[in-house]
N, C-alpha and C. Protein backbone atom coordinates (compact mmCIF):
# COMPACT_ATOMS: atom_id res chain seq x y z
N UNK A 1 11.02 15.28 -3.32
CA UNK A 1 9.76 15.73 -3.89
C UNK A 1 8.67 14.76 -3.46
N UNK A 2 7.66 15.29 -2.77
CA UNK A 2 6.65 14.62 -2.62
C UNK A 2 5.24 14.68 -3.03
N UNK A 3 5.04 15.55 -4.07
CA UNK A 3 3.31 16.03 -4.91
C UNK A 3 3.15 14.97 -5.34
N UNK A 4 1.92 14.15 -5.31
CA UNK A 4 1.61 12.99 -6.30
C UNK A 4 1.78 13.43 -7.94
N UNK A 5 1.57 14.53 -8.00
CA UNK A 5 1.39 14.91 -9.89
C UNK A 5 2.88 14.75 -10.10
N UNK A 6 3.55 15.48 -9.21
CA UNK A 6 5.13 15.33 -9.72
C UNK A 6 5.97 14.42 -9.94
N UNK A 7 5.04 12.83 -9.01
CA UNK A 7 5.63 11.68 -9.14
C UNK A 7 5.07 10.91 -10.16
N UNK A 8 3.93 11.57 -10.57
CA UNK A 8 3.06 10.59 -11.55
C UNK A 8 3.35 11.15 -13.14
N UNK A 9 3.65 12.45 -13.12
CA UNK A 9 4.40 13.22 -14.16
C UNK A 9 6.07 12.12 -14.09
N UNK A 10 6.73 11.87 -13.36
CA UNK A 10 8.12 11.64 -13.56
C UNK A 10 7.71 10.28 -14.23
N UNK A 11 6.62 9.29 -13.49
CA UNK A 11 6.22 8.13 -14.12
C UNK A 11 5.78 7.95 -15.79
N UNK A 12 5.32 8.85 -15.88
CA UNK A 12 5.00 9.14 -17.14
C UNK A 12 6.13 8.95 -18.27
N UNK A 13 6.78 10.01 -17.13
CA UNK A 13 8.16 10.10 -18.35
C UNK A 13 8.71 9.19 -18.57
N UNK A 14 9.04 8.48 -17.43
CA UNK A 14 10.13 6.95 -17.77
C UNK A 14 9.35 6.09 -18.30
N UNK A 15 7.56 6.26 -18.51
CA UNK A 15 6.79 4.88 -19.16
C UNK A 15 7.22 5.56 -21.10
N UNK A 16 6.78 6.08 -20.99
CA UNK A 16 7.10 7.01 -22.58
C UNK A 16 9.13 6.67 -23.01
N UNK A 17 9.84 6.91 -22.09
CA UNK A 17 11.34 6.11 -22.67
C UNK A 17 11.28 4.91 -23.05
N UNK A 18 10.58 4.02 -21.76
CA UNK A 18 10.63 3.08 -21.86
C UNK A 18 9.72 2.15 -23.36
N UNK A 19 8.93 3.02 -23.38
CA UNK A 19 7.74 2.25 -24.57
C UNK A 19 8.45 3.04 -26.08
N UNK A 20 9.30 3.96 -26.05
CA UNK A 20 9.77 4.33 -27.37
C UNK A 20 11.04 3.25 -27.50
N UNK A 21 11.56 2.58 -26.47
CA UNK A 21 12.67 1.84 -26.97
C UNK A 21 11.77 0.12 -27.23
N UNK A 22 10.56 0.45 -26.67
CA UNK A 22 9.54 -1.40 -26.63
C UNK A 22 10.29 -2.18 -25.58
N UNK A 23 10.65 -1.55 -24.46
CA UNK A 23 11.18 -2.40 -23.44
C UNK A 23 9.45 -2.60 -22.51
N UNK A 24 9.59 -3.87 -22.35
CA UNK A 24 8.28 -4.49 -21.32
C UNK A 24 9.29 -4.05 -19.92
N UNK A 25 8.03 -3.50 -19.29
CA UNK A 25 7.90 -2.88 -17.65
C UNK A 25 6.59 -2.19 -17.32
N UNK A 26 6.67 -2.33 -15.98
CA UNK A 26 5.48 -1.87 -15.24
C UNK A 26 5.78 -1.11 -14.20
N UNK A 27 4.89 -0.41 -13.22
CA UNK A 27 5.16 0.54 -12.58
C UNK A 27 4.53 -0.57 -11.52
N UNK A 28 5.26 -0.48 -10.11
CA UNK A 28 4.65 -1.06 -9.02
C UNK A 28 5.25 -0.13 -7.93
N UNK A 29 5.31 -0.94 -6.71
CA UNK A 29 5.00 0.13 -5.49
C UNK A 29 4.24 0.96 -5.26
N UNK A 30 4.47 2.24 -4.65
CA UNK A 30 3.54 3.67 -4.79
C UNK A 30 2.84 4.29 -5.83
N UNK A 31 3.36 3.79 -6.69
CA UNK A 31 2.51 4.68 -8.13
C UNK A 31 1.40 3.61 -8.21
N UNK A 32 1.21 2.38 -8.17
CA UNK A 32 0.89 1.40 -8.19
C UNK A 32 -0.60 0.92 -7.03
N UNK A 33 0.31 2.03 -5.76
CA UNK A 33 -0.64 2.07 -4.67
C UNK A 33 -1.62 2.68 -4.85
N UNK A 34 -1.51 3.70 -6.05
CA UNK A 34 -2.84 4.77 -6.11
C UNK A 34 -3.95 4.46 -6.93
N UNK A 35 -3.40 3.46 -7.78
CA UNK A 35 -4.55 2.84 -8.62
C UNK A 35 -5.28 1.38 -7.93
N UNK A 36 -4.42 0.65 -6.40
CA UNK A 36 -5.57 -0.48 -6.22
C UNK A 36 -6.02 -0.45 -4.53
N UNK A 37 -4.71 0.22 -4.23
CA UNK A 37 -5.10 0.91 -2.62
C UNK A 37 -5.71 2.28 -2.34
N UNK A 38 -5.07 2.20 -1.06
CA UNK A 38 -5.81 4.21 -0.76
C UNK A 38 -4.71 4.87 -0.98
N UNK A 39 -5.12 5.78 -1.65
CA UNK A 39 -4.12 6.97 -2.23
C UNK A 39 -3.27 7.79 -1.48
N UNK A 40 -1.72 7.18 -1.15
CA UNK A 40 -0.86 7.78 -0.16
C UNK A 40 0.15 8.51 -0.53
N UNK A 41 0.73 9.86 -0.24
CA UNK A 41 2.10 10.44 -0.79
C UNK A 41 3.19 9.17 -1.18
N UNK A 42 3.81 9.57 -2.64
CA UNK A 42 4.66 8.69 -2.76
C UNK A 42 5.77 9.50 -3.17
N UNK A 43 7.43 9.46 -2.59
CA UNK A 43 8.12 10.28 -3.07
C UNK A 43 8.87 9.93 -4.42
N UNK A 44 9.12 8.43 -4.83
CA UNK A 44 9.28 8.11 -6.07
C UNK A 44 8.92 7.35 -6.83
N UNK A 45 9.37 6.62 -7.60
CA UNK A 45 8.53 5.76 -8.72
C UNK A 45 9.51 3.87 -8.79
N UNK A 46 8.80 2.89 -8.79
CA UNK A 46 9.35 1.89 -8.52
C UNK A 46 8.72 1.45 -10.21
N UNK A 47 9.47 0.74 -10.81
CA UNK A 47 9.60 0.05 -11.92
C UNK A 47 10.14 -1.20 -11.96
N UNK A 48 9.36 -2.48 -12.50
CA UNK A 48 9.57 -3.31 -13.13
C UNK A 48 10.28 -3.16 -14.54
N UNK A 49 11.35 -3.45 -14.65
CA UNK A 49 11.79 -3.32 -16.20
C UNK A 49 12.45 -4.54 -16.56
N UNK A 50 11.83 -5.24 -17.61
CA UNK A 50 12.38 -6.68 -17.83
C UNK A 50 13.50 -6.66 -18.63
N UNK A 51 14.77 -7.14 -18.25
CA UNK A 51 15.94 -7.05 -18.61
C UNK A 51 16.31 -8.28 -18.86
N UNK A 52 15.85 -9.42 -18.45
CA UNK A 52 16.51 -10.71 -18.56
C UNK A 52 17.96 -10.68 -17.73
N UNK A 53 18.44 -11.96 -17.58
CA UNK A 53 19.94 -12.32 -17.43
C UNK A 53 20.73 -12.47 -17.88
N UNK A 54 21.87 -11.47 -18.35
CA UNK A 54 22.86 -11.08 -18.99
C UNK A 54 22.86 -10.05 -20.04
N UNK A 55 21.97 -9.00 -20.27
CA UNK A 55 21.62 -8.37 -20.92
C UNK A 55 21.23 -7.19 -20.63
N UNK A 56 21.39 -7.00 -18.95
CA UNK A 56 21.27 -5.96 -18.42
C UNK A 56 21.98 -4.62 -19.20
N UNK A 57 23.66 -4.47 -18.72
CA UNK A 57 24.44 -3.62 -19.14
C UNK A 57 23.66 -2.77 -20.28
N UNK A 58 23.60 -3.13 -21.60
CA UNK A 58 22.51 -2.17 -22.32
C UNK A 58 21.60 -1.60 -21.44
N UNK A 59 21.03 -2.19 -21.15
CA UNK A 59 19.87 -1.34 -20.53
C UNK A 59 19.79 -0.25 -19.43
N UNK A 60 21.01 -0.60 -18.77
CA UNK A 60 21.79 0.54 -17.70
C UNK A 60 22.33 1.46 -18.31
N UNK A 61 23.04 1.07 -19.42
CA UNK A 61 23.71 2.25 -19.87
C UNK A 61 23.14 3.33 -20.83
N UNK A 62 21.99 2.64 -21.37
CA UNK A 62 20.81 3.41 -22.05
C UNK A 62 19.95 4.63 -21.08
N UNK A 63 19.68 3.98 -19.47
CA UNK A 63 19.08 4.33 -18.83
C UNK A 63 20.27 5.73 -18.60
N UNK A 64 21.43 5.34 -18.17
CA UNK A 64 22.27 6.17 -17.15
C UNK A 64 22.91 7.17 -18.30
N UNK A 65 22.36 6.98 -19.62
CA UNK A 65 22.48 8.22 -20.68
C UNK A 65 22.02 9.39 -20.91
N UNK A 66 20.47 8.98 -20.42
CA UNK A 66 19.56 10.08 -20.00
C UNK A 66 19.31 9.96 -18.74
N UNK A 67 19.15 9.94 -17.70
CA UNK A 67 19.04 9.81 -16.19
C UNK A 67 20.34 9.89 -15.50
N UNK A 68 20.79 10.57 -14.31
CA UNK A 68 21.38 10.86 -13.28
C UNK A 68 21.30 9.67 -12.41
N UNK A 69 22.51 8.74 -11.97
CA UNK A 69 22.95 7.92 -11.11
C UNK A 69 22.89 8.36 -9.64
N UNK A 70 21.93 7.99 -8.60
CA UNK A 70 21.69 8.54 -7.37
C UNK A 70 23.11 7.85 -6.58
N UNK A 71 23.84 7.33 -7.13
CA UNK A 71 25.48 6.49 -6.68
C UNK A 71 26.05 6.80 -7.41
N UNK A 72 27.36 7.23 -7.20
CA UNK A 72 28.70 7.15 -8.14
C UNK A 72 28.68 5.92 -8.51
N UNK A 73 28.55 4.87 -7.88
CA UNK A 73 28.61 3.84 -8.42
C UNK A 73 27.16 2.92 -9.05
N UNK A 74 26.44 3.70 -9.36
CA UNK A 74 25.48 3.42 -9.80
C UNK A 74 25.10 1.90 -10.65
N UNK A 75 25.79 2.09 -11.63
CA UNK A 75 26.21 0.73 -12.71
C UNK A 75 26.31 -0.12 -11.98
N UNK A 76 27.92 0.12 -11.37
CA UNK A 76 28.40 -1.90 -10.71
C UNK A 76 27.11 -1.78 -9.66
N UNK A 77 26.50 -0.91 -8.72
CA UNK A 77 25.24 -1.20 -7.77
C UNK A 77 23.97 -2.28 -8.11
N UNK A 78 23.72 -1.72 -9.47
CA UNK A 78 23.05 -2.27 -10.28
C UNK A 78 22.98 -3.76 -10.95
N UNK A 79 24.41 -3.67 -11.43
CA UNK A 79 24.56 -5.28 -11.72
C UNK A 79 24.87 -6.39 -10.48
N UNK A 80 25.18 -5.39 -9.01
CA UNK A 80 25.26 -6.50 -7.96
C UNK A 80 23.79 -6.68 -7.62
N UNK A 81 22.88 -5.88 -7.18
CA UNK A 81 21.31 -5.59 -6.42
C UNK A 81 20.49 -6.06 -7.56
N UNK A 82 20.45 -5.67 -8.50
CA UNK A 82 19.59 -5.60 -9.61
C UNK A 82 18.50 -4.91 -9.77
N UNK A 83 19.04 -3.50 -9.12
CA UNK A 83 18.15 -2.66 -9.10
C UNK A 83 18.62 -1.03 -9.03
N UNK A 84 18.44 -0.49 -10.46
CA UNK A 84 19.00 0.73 -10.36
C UNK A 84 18.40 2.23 -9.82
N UNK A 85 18.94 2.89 -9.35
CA UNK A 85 18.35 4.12 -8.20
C UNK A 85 19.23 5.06 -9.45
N UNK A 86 17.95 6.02 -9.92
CA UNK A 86 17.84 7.01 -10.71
C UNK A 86 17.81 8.14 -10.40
N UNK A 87 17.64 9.22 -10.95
CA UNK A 87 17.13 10.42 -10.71
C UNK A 87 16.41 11.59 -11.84
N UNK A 88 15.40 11.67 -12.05
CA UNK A 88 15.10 12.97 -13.67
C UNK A 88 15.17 14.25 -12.85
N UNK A 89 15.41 14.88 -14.37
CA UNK A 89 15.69 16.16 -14.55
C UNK A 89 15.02 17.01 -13.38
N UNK A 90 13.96 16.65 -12.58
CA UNK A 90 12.71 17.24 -12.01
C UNK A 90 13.23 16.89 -10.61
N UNK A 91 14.15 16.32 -10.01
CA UNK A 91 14.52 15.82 -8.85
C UNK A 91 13.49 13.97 -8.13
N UNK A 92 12.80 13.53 -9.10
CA UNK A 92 11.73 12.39 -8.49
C UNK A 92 13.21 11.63 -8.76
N UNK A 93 12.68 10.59 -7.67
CA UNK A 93 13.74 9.37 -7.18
C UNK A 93 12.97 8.40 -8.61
N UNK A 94 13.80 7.89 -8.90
CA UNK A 94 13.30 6.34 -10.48
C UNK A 94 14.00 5.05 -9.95
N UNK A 95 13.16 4.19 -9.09
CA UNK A 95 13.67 3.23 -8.43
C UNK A 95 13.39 1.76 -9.57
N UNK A 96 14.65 1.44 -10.64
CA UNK A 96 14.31 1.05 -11.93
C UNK A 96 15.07 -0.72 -11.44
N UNK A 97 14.34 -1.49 -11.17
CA UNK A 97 14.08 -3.06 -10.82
C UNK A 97 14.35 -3.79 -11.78
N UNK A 98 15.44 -4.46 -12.08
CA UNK A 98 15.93 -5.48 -13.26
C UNK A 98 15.53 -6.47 -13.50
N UNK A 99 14.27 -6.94 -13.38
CA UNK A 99 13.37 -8.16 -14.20
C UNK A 99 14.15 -9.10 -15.18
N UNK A 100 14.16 -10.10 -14.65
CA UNK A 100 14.03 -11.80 -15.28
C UNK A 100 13.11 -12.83 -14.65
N UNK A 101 13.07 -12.60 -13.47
CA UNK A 101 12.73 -14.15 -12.78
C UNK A 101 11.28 -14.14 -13.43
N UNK A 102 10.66 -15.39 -13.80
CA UNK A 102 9.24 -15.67 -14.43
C UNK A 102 8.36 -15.13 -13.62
N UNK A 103 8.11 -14.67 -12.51
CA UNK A 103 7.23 -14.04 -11.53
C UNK A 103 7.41 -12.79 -12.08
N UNK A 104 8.36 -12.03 -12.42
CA UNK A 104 8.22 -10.46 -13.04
C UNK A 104 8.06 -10.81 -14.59
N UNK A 105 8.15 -11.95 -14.88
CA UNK A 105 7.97 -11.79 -16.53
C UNK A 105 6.34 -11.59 -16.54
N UNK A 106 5.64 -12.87 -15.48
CA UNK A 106 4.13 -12.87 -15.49
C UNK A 106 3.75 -11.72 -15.50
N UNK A 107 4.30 -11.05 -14.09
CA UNK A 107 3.37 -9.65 -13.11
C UNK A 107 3.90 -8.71 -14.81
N UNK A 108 4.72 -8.35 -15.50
CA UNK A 108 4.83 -7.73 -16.64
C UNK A 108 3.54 -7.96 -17.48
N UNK A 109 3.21 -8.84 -17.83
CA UNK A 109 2.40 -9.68 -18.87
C UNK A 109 0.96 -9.33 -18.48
N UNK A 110 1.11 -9.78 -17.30
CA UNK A 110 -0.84 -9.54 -16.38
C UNK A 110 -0.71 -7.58 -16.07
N UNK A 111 0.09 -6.84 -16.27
CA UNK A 111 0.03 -5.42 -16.36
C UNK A 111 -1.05 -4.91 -17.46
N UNK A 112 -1.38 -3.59 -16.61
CA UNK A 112 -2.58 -2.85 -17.63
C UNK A 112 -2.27 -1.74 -17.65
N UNK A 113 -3.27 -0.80 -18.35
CA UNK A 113 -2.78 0.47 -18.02
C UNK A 113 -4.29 0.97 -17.36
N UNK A 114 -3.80 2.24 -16.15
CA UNK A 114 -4.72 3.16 -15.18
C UNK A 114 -4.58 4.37 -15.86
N UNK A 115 -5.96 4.66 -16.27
CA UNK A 115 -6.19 6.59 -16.62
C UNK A 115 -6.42 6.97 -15.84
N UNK A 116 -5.05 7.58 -15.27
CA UNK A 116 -5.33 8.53 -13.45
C UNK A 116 -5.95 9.57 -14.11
N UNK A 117 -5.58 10.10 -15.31
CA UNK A 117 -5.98 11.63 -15.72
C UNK A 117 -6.44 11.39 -17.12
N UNK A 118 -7.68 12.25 -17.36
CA UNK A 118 -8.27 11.73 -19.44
C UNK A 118 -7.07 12.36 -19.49
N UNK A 119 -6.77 11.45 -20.29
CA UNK A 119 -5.44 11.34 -21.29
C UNK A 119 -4.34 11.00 -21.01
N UNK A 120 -4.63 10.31 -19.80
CA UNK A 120 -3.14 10.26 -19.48
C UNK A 120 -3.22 8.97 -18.80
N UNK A 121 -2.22 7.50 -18.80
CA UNK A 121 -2.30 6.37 -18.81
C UNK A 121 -1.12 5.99 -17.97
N UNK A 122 -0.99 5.31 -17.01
CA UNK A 122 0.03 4.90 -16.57
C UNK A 122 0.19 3.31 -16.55
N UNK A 123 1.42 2.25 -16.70
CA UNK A 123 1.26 0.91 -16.97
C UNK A 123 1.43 0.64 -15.81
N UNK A 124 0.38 -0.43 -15.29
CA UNK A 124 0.97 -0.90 -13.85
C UNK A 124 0.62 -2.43 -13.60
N UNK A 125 1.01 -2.60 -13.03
CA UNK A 125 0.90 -4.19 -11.94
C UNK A 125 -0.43 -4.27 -11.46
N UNK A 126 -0.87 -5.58 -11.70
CA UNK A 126 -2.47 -5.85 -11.05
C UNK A 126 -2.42 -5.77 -9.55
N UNK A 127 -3.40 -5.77 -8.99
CA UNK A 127 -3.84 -5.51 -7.64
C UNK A 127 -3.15 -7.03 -6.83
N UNK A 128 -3.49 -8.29 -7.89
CA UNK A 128 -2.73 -9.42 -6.84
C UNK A 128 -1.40 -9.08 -7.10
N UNK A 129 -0.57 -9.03 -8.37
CA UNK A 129 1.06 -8.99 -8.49
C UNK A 129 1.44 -7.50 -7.66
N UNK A 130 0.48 -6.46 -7.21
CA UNK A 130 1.11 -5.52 -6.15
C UNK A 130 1.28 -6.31 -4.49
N UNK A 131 0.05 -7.08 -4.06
CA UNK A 131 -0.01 -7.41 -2.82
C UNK A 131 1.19 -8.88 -3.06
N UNK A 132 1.62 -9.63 -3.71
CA UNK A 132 2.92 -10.34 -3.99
C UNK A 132 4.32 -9.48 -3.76
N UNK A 133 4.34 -7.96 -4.29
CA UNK A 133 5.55 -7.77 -4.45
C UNK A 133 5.55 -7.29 -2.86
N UNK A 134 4.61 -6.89 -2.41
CA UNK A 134 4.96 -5.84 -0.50
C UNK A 134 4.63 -6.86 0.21
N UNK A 135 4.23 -8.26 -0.04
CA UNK A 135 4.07 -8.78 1.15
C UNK A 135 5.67 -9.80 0.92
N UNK A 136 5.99 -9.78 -0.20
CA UNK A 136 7.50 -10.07 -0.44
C UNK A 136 8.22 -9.21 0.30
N UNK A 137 8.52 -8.16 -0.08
CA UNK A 137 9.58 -6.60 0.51
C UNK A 137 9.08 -6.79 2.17
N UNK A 138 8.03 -6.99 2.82
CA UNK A 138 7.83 -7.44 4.43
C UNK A 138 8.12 -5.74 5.30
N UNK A 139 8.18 -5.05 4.49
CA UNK A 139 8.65 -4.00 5.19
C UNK A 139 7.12 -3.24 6.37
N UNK A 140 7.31 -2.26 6.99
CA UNK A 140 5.87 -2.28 7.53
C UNK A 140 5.29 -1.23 7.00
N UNK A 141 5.79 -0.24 6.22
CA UNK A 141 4.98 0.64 5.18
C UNK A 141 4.14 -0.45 4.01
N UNK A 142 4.99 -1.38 3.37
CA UNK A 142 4.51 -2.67 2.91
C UNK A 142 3.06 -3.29 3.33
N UNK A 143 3.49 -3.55 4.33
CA UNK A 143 2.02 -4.70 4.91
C UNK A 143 0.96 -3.36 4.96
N UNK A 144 0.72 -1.85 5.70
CA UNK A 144 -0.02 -1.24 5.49
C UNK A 144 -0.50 -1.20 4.21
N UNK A 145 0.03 -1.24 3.07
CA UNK A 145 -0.01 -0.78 1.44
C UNK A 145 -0.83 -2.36 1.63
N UNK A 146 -0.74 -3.18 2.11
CA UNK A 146 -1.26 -4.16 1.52
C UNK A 146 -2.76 -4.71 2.16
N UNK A 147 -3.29 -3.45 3.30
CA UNK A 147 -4.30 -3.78 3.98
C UNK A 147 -5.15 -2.59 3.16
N UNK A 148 -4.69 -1.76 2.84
CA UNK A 148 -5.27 -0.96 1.56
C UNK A 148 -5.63 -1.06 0.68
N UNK A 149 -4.96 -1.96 -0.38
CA UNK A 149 -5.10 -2.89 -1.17
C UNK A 149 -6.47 -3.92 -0.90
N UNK A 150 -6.45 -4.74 -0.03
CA UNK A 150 -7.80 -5.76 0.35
C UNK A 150 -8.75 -4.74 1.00
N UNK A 151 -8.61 -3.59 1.47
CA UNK A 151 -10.04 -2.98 1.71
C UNK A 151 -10.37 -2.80 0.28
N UNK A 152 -10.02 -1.74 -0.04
CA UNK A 152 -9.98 -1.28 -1.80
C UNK A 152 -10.72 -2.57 -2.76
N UNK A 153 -9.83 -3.35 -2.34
CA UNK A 153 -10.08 -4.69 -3.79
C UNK A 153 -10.86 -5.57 -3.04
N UNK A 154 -11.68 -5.01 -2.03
CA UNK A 154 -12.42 -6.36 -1.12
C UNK A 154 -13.30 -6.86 -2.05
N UNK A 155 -13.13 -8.30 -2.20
CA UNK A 155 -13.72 -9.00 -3.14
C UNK A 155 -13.83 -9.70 -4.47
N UNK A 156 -12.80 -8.64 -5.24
CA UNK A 156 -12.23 -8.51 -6.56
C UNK A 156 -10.58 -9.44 -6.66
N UNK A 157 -10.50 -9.83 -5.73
CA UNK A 157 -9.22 -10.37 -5.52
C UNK A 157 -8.72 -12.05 -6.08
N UNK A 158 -7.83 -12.44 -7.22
CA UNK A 158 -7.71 -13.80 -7.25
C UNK A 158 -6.88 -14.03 -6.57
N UNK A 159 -7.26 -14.68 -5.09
CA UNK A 159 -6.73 -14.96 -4.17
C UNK A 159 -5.92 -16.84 -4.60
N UNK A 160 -6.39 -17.29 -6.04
CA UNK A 160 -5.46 -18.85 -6.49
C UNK A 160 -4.68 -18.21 -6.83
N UNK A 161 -4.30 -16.65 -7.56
CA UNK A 161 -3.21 -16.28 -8.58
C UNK A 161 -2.31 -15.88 -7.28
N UNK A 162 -2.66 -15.03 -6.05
CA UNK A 162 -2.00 -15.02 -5.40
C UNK A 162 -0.61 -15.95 -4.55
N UNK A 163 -1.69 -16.95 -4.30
CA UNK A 163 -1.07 -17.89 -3.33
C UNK A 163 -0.03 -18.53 -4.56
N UNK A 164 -0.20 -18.59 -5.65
CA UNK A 164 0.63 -19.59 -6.61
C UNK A 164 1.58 -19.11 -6.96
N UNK A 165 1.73 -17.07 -6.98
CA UNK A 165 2.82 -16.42 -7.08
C UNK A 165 3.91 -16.57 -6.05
N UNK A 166 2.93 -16.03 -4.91
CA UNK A 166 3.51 -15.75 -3.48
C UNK A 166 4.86 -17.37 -2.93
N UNK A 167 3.41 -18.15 -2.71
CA UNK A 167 4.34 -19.47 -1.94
C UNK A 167 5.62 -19.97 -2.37
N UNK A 168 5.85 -19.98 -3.85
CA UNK A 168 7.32 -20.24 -3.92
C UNK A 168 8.45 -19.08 -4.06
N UNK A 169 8.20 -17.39 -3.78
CA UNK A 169 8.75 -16.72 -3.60
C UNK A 169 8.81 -16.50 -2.19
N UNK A 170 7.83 -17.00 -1.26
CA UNK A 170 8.45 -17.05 0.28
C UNK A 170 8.97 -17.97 0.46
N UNK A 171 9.15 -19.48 0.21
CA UNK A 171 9.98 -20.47 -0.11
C UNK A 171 11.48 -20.06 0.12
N UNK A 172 11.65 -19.53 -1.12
CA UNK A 172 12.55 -19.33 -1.68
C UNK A 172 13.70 -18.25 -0.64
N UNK A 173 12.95 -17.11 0.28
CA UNK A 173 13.00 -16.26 1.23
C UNK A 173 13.06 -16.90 2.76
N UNK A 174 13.22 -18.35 2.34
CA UNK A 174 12.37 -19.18 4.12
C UNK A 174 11.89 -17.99 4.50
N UNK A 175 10.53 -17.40 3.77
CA UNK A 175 9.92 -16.90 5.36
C UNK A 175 8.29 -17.74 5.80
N UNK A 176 8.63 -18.19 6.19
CA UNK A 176 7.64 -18.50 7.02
C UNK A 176 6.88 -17.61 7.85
N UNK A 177 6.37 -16.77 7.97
CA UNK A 177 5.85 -15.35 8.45
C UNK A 177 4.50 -14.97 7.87
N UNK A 178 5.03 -14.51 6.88
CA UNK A 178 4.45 -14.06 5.80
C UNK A 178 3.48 -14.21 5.33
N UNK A 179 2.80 -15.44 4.92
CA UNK A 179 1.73 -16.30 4.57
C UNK A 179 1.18 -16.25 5.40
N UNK A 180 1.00 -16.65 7.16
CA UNK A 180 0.12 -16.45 7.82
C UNK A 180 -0.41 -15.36 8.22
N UNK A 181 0.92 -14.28 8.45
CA UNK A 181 0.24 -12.61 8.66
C UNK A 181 -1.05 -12.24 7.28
N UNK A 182 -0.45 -12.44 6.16
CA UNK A 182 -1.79 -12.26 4.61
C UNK A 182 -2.85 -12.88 5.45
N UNK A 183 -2.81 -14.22 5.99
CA UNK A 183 -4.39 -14.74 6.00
C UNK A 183 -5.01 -14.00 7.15
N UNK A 184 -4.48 -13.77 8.09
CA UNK A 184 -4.99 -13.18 9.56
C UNK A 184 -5.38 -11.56 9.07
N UNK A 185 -4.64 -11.05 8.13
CA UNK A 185 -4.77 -9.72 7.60
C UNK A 185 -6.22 -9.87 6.64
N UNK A 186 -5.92 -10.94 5.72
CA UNK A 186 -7.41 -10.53 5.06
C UNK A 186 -8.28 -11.52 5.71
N UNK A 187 -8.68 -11.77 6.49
CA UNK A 187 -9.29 -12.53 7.61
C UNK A 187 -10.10 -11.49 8.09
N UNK A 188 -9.21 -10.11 8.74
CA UNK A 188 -9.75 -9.07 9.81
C UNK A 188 -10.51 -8.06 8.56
N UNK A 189 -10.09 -7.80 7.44
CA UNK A 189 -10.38 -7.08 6.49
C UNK A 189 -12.13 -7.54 6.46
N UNK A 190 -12.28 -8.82 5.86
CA UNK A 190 -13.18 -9.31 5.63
C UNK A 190 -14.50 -9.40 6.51
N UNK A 191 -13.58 -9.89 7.92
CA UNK A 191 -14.65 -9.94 8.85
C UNK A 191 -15.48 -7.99 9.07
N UNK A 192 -14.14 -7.12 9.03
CA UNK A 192 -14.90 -6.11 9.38
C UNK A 192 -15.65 -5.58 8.34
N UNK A 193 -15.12 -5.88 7.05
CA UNK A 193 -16.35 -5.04 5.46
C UNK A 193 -17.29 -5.83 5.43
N UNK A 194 -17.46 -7.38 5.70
CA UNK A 194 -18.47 -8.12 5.63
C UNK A 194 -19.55 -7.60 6.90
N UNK A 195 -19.39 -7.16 8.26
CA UNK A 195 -20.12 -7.07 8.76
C UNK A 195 -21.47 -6.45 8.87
């Protein structure tokens, strides 16, 4: 499924489970992209859901009560990756991210909510904790999402909250890459909106 309403409808749904049980999470990736970048087809929904360490299992098995396991082995997938691949009733992919490390407790915490539609609210990740999580993931749909992002947010950007998230999660990744592609990226951004 690829309609934005159908993915932002499925988002909906899992923010509404999630807030009737008071579990802290946020929506990042693509759903995420439409509220600080340019608005691109997204076929599913990526979630922050703070689970802590060792406390998961509840929360999988709560999830995989009402939701469809995109793996037979869904569960043990989950407790190895830490990241469970869903499915609702409607066919949208629920790409549901097992939160502990203090960088998802923050990006949880610094979350707001976007009225894509009157009346209708979605919780998401700020514009710096989105350009942290894709310039983390390095993928090259990623780095596009993230030159979208700095046109979009040209200006509006806490580029200290950034660097203080980012540097010890590329650390941590040895990538060395990474950090300089961001500066050369919002470097070219800048030079061309400033002109």
């Amino acid at each position: 499924m690829n309609d934005l309403p159908g993915v932002l409808a499925a988002a909906l749904e899992i923010q509404a489970f999630c807030e009737a049980r008071r579990w802290r999470f946020c929506c990042i990736g693509g759903v995420a992209v439409q509220r600080w970048g340019h608005p691109r087809f997204t076929q599913d929904v990526d979630l922050t859901l703070l689970t802590g360490f060792g406390s998961e299992p509840a929360f999988l098995d709560t999830l995989l009560a009402s939701y469809s396991g995109r793996r037979p082995d869904s569960r043990e997938f989950a407790l190895r990756h830490r990241v469970l691949l869903l499915r609702n009733g409607a066919g949208v992919d629920l790409d549901v991210a097992l939160g502990a490390l203090p960088f998802e407790e923050r990006s949880v915490a610094r979350s707001s909510l976007w009225a894509w539609r009157p009346g209708q609210s979605l919780r998401t990740c700020s514009a710096e904790d989105l350009i942290i999580h894709k310039v983390f993931a390095g993928r090259d749909r990623d780095w596009s999402d993230v030159e979208s992002i700095l046109i979009r947010q040209h200006g509006r950007l806490q580029w200290a909250l950034i660097l203080e998230e980012l540097c010890p999660l590329l650390e941590l990744k040895e990538d060395a890459e990474s950090l300089p592609r961001l500066d050369r990226m919002s470097l070219k951004v800048r030079r061309r909106l400033d002109a």
